[in-house]
N, C-alpha and C. Protein backbone atom coordinates (compact mmCIF):
# COMPACT_ATOMS: atom_id res chain seq x y z
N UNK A 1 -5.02 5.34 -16.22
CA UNK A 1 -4.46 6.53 -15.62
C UNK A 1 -3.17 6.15 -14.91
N UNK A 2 -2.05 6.69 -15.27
CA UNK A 2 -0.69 6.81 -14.40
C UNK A 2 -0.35 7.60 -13.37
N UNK A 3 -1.05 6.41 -12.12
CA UNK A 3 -0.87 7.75 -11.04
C UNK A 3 0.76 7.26 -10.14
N UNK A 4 1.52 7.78 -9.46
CA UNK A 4 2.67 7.82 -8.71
C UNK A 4 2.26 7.25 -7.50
N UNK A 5 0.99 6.27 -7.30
CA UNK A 5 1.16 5.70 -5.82
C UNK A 5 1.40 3.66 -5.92
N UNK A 6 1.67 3.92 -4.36
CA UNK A 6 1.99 2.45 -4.60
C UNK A 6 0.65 1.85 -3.40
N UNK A 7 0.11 0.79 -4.12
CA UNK A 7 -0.57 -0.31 -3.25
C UNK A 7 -0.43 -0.63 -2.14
N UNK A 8 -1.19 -0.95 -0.79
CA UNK A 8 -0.91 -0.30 0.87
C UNK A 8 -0.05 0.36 1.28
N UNK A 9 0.38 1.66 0.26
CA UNK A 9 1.03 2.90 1.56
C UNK A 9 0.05 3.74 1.43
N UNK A 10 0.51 4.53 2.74
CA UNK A 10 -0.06 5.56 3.49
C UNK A 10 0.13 7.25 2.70
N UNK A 11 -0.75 7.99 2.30
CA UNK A 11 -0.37 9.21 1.92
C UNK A 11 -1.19 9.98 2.58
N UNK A 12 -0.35 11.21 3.07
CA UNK A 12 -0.96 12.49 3.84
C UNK A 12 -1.88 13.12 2.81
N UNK A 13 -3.48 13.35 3.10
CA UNK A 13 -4.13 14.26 2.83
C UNK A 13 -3.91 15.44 2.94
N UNK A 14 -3.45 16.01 2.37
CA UNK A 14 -3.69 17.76 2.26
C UNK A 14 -4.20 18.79 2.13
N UNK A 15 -5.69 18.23 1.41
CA UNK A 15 -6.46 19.25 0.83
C UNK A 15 -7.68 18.82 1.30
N UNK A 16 -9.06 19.63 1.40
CA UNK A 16 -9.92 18.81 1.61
C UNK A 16 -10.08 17.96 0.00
N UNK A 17 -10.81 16.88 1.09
CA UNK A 17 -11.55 16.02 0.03
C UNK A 17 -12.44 16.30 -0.57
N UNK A 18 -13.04 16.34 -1.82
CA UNK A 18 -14.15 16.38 -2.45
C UNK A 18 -15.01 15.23 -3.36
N UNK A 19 -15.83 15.08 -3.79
CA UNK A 19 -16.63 14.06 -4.18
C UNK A 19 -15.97 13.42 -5.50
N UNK A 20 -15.18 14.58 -5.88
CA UNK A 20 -14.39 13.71 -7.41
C UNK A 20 -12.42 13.53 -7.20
N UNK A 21 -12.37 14.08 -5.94
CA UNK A 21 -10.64 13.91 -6.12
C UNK A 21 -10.06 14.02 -4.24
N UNK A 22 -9.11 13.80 -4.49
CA UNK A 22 -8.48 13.66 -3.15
C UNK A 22 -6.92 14.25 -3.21
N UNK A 23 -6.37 15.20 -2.71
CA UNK A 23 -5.29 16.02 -2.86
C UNK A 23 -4.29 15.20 -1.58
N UNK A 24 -3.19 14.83 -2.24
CA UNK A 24 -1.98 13.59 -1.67
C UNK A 24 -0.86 14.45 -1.07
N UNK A 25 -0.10 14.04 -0.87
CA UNK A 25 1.60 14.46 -0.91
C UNK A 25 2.22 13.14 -0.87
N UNK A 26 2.87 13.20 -2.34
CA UNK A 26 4.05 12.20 -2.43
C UNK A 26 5.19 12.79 -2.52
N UNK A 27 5.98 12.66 -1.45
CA UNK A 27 7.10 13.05 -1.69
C UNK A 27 7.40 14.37 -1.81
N UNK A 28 6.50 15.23 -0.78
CA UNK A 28 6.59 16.60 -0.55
C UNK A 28 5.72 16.86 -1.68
N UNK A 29 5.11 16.51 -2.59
CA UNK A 29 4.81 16.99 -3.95
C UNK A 29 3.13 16.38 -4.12
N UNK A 30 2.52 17.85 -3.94
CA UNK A 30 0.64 17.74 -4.25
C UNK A 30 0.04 17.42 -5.65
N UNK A 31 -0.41 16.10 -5.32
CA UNK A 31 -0.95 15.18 -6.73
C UNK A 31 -2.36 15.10 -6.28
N UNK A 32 -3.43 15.02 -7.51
CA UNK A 32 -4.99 15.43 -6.86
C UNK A 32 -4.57 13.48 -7.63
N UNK A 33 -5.75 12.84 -6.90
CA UNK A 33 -6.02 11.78 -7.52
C UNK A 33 -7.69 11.93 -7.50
N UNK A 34 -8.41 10.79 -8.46
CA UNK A 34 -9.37 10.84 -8.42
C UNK A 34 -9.78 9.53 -7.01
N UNK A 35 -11.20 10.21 -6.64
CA UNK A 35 -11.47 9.80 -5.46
C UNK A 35 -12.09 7.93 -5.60
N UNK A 36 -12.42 7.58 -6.74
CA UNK A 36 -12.31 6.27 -7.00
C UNK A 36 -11.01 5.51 -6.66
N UNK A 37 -9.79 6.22 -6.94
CA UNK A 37 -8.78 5.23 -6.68
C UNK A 37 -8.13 5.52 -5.33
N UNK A 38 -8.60 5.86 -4.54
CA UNK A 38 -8.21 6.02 -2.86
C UNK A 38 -9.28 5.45 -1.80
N UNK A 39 -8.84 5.00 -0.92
CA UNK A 39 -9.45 4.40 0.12
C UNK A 39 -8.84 5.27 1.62
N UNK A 40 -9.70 5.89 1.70
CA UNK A 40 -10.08 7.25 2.73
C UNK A 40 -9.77 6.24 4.40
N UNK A 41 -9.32 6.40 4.93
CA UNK A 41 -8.92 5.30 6.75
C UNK A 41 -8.98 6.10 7.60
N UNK A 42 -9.65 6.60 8.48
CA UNK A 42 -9.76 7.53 10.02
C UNK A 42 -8.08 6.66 10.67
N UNK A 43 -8.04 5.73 10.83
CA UNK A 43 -7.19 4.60 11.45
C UNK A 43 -6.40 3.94 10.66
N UNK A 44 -4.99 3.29 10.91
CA UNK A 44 -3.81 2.31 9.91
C UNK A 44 -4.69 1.02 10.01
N UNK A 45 -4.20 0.32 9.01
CA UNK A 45 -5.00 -1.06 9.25
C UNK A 45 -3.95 -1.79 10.00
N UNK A 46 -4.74 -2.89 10.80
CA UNK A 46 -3.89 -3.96 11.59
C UNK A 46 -3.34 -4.93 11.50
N UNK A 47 -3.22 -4.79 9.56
CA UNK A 47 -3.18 -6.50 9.36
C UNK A 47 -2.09 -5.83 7.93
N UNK A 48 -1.25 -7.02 7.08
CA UNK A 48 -0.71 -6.63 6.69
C UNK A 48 -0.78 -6.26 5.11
N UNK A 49 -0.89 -5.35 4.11
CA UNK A 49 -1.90 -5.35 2.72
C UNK A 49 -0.90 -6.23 2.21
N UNK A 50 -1.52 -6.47 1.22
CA UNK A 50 -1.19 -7.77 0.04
C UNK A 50 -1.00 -6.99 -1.02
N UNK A 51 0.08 -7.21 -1.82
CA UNK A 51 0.04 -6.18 -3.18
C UNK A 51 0.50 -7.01 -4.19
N UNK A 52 -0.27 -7.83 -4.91
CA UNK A 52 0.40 -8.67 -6.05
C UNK A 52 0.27 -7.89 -7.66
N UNK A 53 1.47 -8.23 -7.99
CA UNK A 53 1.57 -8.05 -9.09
C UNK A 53 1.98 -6.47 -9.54
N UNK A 54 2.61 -5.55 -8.34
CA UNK A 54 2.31 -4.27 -8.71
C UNK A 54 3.55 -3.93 -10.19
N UNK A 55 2.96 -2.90 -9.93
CA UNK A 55 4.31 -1.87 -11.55
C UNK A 55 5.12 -1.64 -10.87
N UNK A 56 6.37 -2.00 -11.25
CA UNK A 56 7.12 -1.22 -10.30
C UNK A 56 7.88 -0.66 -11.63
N UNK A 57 9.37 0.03 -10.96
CA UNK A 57 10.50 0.22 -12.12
C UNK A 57 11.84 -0.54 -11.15
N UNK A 58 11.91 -1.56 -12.04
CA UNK A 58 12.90 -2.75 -12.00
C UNK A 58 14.60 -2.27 -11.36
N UNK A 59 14.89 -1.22 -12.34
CA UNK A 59 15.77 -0.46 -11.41
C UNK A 59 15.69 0.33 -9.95
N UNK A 60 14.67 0.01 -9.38
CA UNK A 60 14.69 1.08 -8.15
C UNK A 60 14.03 0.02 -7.46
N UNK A 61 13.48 -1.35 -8.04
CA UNK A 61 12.91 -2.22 -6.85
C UNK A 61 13.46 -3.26 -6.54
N UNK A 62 13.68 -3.98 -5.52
CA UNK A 62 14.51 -5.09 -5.50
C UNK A 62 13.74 -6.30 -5.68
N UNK A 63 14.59 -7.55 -6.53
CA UNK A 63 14.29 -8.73 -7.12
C UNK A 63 13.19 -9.26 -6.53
N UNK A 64 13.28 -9.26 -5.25
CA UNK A 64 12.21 -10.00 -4.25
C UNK A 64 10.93 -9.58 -4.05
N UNK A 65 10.67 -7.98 -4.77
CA UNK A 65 9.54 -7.57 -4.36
C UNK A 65 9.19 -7.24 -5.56
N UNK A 66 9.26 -7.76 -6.71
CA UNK A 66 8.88 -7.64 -8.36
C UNK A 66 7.60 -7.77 -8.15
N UNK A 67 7.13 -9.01 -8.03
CA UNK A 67 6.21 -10.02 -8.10
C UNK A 67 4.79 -9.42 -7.54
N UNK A 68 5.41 -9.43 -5.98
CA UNK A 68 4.37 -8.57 -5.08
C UNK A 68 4.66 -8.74 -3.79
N UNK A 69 4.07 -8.17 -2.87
CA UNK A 69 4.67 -8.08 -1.39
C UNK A 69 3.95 -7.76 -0.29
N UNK A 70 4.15 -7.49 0.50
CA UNK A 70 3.30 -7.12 1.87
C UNK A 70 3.72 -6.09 2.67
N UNK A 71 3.13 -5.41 2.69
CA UNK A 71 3.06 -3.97 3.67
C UNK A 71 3.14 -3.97 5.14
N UNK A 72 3.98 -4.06 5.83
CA UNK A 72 3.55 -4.22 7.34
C UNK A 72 2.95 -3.13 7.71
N UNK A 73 1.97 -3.33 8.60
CA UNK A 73 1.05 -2.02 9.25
C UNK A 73 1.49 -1.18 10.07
N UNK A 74 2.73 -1.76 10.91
CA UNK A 74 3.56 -1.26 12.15
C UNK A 74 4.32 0.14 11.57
N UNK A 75 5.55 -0.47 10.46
CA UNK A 75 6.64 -0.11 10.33
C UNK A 75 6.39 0.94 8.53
N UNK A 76 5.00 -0.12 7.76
CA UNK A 76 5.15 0.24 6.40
C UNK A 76 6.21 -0.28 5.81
N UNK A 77 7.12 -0.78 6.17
CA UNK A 77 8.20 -1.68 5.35
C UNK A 77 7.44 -2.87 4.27
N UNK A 78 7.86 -2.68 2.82
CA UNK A 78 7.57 -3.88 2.21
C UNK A 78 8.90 -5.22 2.72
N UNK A 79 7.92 -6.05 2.06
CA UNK A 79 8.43 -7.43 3.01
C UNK A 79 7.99 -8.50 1.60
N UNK A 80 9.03 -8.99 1.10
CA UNK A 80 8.62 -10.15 -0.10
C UNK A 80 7.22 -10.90 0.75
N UNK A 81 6.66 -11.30 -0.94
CA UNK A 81 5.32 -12.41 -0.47
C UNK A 81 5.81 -13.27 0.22
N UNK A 82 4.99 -14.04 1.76
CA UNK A 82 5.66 -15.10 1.78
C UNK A 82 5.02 -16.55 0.75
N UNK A 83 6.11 -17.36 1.27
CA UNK A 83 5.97 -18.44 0.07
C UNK A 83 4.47 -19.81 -0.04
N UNK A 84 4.11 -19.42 1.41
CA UNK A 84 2.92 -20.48 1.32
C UNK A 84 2.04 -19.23 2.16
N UNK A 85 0.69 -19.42 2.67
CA UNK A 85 -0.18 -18.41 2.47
C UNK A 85 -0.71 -18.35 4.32
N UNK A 86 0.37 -17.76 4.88
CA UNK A 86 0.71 -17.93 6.09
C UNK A 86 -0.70 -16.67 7.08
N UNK A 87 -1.10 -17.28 8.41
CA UNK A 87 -2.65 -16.56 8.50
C UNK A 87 -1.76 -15.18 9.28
N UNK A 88 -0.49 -15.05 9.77
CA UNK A 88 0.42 -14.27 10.35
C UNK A 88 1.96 -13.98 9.72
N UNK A 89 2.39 -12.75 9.68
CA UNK A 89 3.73 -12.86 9.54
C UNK A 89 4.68 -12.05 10.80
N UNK A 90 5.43 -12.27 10.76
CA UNK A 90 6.74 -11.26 11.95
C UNK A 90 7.22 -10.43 10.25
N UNK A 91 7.20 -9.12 11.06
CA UNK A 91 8.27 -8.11 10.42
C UNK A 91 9.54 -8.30 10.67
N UNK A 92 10.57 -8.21 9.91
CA UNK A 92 12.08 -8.92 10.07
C UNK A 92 12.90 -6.92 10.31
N UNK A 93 11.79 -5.89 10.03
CA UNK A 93 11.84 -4.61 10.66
C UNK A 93 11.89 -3.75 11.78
N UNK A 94 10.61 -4.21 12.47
CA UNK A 94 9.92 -3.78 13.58
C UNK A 94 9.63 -4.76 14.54
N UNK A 95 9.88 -6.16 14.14
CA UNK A 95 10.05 -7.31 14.98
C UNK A 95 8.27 -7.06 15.39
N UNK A 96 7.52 -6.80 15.30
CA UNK A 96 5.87 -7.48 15.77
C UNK A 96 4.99 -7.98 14.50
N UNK A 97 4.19 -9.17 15.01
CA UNK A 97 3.60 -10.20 14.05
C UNK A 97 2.01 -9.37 13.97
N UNK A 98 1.68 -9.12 12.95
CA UNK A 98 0.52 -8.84 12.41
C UNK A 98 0.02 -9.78 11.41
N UNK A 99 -0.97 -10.05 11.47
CA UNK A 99 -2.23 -10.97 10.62
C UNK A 99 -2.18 -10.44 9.38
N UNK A 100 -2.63 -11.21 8.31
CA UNK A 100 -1.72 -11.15 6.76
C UNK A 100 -3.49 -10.78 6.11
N UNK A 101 -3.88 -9.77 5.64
CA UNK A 101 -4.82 -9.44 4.86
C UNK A 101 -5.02 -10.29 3.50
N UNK A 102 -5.29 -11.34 3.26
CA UNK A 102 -5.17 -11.90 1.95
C UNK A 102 -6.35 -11.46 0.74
N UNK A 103 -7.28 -11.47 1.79
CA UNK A 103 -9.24 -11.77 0.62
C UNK A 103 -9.15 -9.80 0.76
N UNK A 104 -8.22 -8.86 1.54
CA UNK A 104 -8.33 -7.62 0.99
C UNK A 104 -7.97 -7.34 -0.48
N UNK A 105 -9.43 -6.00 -0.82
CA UNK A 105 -9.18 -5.98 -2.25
C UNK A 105 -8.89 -4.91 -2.26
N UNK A 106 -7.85 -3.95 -2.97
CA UNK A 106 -7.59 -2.52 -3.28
C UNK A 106 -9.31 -2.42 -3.89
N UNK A 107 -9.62 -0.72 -3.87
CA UNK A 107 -10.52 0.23 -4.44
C UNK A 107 -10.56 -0.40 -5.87
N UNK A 108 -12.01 -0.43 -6.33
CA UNK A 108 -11.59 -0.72 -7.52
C UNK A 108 -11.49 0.43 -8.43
N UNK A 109 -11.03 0.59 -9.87
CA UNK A 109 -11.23 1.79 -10.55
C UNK A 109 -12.37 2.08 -11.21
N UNK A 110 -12.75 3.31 -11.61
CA UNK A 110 -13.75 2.96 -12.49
C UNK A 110 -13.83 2.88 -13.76
């Protein structure tokens, strides 16, 4: 399935939830996803997601964050992987150090 989200960001709920889908706004624009591929948070997480390997489109992403990257929890700024497997990083954004989520796993699909 080709859905329009990206790996640790945040999307506004809009609709209620129901047992098979979850109603988004990306980008001003209401996309139902199915409720397997969302992970529902009362709260932001405190640590920073890990996103390897995502899809991106090469023209709209920069070189450094092809591969995969990290989400800060503060700011939401992606931030290239760092290079050895560090238990903290500083945002070079928002300037505060949050703890690096590594063994987090995205939802799986079904």
């Amino acid at each position: 399935m080709d859905l329009p989200l990206r790996l640790g960001a945040w999307y506004r709920v809009v609709a209620p939830v129901t047992a098979l889908e979850v109603v988004v706004s990306i980008q001003g624009t209401r996309v139902a996803v199915p409720r397997p591929y969302v992970e529902l948070r009362a709260t932001p997480p405190g640590e920073w997601s890990v996103v390897r390997n995502p899809k991106v489109r090469p023209e709209r992403t920069p070189e450094g964050l092809r591969q995969g990257y990290i989400v800060c929890p503060g700011c939401r700024r992606r931030v290239q992987l760092p290079a050895a497997r560090l238990a903290e990083q500083l945002c070079p954004h928002c300037n505060e150090t949050f703890p690096i989520a590594w063994d987090e796993r995205p939802p799986k699909k079904p």
